[in-house]
Protein backbone atom coordinates (compact mmCIF):
# COMPACT_ATOMS: atom_id res chain seq x y z
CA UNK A 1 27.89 68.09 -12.10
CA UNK A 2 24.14 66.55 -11.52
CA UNK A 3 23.61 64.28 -8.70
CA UNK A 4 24.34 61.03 -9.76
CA UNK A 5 21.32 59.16 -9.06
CA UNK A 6 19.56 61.19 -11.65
CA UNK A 7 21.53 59.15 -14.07
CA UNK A 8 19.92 55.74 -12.26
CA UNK A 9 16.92 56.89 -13.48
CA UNK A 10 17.56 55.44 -16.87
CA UNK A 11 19.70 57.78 -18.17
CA UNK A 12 22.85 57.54 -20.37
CA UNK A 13 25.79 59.00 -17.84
CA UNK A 14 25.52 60.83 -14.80
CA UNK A 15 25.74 64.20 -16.15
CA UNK A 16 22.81 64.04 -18.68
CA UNK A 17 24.14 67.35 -20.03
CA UNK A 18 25.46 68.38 -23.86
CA UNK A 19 29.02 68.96 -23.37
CA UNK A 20 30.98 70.81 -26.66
CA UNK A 21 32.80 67.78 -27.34
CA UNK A 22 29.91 65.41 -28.48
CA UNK A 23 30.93 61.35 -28.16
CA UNK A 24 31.00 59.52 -31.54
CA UNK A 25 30.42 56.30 -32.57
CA UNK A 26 30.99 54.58 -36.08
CA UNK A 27 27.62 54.24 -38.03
CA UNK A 28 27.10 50.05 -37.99
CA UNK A 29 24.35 47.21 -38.29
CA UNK A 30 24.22 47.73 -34.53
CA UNK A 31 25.31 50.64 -32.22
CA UNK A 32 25.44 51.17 -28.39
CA UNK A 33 25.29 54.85 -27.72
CA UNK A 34 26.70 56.03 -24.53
CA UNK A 35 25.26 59.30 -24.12
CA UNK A 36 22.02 61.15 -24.73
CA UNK A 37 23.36 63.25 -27.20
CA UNK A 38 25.62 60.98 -30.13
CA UNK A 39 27.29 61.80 -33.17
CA UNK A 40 27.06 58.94 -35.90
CA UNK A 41 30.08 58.63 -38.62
CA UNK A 42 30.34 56.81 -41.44
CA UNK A 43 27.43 55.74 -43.85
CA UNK A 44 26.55 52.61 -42.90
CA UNK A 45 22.69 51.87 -42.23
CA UNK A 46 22.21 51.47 -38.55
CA UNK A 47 19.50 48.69 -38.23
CA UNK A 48 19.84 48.01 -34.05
CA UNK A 49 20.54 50.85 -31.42
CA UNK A 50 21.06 48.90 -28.33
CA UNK A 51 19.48 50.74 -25.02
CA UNK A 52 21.72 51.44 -21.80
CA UNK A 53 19.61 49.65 -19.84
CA UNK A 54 16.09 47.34 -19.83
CA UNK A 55 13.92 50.06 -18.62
CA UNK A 56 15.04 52.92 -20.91
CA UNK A 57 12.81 54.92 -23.22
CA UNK A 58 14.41 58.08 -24.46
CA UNK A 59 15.03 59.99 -25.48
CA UNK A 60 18.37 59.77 -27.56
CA UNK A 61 19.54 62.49 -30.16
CA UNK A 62 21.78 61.36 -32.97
CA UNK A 63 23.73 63.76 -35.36
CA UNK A 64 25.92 63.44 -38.22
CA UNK A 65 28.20 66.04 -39.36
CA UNK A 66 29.40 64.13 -42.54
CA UNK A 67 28.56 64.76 -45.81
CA UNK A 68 27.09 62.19 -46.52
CA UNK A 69 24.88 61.01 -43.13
CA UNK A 70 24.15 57.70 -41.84
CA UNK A 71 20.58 55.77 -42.77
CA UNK A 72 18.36 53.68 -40.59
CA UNK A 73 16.79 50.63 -41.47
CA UNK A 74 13.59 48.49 -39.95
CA UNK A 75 15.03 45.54 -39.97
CA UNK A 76 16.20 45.63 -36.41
CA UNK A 77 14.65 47.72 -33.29
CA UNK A 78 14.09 50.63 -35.46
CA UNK A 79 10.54 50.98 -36.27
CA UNK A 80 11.21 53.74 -39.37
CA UNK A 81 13.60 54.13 -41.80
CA UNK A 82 14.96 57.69 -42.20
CA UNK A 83 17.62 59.43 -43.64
CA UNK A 84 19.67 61.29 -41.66
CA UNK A 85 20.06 65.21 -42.89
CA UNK A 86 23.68 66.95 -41.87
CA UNK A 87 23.41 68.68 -38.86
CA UNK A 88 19.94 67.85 -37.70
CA UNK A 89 19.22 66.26 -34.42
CA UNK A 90 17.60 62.72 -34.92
CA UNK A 91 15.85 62.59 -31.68
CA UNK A 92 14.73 58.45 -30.96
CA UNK A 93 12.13 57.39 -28.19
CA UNK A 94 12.68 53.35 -27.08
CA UNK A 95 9.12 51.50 -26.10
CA UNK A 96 10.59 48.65 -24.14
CA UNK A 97 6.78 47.27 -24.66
CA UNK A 98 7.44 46.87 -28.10
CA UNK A 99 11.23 46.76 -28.23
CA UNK A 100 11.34 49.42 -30.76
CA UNK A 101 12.96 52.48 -31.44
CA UNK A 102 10.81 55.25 -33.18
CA UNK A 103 12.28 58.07 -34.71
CA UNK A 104 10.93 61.76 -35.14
CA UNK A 105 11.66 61.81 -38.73
């Protein structure tokens, strides 16, 4: 286990490490990842990712395992809409100047 106060530093939980059982959440308008590393479900355009915390900036790694993956949209904090491919890491970096999220593909 990491010390815990590198996980006041902005990141998602106080381990900060890829463990084999990756946390999902349901693809949505609006998701609140938990963890650095997320896997998305479902195939619902994801318009807002909410941040843990005001002064985070990334980065976060999505993933979808489904067939058919998840989409983001811009009209929320995501500054590019991209199509998710199976089993490729979506990594996102937040610019709390510009309350945007922007994505590496």
């Amino acid at each position: 286990m990491l010390n815990d106060s590198l996980a006041s530093g902005g990141g998602f939980d106080n381990s900060n490490v890829v463990f084999p059982n990756i946390p999902a959440v349901v693809a949505a308008a609006t998701i609140t990842p938990v963890n650095k590393v997320t896997r998305v479900t479902g195939t619902v355009p994801v318009a807002t990712i909410t941040p843990p915390n005001a002064y985070f900036n990334g980065p976060l790694y999505l993933l979808s395992t489904d067939a058919t993956p998840f989409t983001t949209v811009t009209t929320g904090n995501i500054a590019l809409a991209t199509t998710v491919t199976r089993y490729q890491l979506l990594t996102l970096v937040f610019d709390p100047s510009t309350a945007k999220w922007y994505p590496s593909y």
